[in-house]
Protein backbone atom coordinates (compact mmCIF):
# COMPACT_ATOMS: atom_id res chain seq x y z
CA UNK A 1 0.00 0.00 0.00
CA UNK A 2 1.25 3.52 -1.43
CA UNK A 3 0.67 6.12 1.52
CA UNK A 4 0.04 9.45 0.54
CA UNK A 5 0.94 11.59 3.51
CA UNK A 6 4.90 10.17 3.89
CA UNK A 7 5.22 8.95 0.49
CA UNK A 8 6.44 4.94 1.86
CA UNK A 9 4.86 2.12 0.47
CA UNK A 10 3.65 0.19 3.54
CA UNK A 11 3.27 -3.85 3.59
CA UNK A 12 1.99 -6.90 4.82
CA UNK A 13 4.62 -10.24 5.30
CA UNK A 14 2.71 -13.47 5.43
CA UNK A 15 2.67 -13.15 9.50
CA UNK A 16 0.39 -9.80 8.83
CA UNK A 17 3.33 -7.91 10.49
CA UNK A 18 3.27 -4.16 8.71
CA UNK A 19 6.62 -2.78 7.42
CA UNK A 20 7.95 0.93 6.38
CA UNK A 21 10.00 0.65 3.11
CA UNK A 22 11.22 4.12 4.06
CA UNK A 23 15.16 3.06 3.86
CA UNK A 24 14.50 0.69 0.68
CA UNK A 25 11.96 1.92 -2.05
CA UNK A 26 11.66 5.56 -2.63
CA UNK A 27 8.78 5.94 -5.50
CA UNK A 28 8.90 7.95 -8.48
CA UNK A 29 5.84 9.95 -8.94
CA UNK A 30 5.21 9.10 -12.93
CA UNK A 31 4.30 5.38 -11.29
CA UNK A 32 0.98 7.08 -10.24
CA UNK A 33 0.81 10.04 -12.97
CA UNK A 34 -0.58 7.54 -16.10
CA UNK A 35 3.18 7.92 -17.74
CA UNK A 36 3.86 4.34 -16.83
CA UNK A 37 1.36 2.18 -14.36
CA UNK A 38 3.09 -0.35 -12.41
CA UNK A 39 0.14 -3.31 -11.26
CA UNK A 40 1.12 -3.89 -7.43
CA UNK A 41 -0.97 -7.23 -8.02
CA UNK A 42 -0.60 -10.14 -10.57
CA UNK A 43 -2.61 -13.52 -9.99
CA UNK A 44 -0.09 -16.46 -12.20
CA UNK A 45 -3.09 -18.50 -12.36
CA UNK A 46 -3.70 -18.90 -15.94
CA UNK A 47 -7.07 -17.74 -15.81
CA UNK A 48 -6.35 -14.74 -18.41
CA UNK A 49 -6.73 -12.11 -15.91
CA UNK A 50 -3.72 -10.20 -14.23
CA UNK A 51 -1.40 -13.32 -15.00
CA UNK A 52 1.78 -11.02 -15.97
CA UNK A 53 3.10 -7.74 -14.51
CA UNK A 54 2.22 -5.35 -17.41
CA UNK A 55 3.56 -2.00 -17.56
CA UNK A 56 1.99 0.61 -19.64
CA UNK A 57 3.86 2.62 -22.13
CA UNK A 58 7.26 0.98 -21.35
CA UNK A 59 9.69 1.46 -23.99
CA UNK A 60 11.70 -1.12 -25.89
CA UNK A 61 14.78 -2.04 -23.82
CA UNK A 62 13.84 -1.14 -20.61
CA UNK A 63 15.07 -3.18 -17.22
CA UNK A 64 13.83 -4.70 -14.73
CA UNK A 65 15.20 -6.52 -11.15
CA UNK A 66 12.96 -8.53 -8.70
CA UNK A 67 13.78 -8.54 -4.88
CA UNK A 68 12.46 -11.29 -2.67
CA UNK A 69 12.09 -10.01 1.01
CA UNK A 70 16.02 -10.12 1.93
CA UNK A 71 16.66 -8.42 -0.76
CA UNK A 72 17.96 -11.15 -3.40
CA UNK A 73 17.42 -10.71 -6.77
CA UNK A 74 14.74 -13.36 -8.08
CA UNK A 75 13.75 -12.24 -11.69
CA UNK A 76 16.03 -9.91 -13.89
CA UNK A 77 15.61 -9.05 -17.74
CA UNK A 78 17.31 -6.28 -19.25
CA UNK A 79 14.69 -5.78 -22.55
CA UNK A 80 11.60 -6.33 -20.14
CA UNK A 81 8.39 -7.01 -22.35
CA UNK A 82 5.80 -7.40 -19.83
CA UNK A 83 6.37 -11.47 -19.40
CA UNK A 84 6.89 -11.98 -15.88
CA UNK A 85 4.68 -14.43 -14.21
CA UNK A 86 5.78 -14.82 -10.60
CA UNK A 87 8.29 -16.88 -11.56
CA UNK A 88 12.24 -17.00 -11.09
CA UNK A 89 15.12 -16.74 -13.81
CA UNK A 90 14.60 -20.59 -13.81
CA UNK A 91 11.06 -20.32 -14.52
CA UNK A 92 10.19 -21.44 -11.08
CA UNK A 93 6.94 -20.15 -9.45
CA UNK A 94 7.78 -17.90 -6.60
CA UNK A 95 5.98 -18.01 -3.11
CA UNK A 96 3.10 -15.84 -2.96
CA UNK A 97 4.06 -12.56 -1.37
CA UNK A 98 5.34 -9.34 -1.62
CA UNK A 99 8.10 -8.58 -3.64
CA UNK A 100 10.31 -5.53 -4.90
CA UNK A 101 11.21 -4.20 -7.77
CA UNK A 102 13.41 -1.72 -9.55
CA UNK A 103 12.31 -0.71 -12.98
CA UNK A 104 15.21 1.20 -15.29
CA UNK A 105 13.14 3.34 -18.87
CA UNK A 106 15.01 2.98 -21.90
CA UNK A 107 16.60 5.84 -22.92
CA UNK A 108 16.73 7.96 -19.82
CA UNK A 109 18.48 7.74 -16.30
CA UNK A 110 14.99 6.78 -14.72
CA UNK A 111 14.42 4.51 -12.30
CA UNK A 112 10.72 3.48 -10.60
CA UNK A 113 10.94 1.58 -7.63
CA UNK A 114 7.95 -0.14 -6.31
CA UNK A 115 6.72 -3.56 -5.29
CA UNK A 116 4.09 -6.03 -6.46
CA UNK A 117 2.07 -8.65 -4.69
CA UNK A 118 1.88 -12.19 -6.21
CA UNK A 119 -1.15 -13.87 -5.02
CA UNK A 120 -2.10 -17.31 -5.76
C-alpha cells in the first residue's frame, strides 16, 4: 500500500506484520501520474486475468530486477516485455508474497521503484 501523507509504500509479510520501506523503495511519482502504471498485483493462475506484470507505455529495452524479502534478486531481464509471471530466472513459481522491484526506462536515467504482490 502507497501512503500518501509520507510517500512509503507500507506492507503486509505473510505473518500480517506491517513494514515501512522508508530506507529501501523511494517511488517515483510518474508510477501514479498515467506515464507508466506499475500493477502492485498479478494472480499467475492462468485464468487470463492479471497473470503477468504489465507496464503501460514501457519502452523497448527497458530493465527490470525482482527482490524477494532479503533483498535477493529473483527475476532480472534487461529488454523487459511485460512477461513476468511470478516466476524465477529458472522459470520457477515464486511463493506468494510481496516482492520488490526496480524498474530502469530505456533511454533515460529513470528509475521506478515499487513492489508487487503475487497472489495465488
Amino acid at each position: 500500500m502507497y501512503c500518501l501523507t509520507c510517500s512509503h509504500i507500507l506492507g503486509l509479510d505473510s505473518c500480517g506484520t506491517a513494514s515501512d520501506s522508508v530506507n529501501f523503495i523511494r517511488l517515483n511519482d510518474e508510477v501514479y501520474s498515467g506515464k507508466y502504471f506499475v500493477p502492485n498485483v498479478i494472480t499467475p493462475n492462468n485464468d487470463g486475468k492479471n497473470d503477468y506484470l504489465i507496464i503501460d507505455n514501457l519502452p523497448s529495452g527497458s530493465e527490470i530486477i525482482i527482490f524477494n524479502r532479503i533483498g535477493n534478486t529473483v527475476y532480472r531481464n534487461k529488454d523487459y516485455q511485460n512477461e513476468w509471471n511470478g516466476t524465477d530466472n529458472n522459470g520457477e513459481p515464486l511463493r506468494y508474497g510481496t516482492y520488490w522491484y526496480i524498474l530502469k526506462i530505456a533511454g533515460s536515467n529513470e528509475e521506478i521503484k515499487g513492489n508487487v504482490f503475487i497472489k495465488k
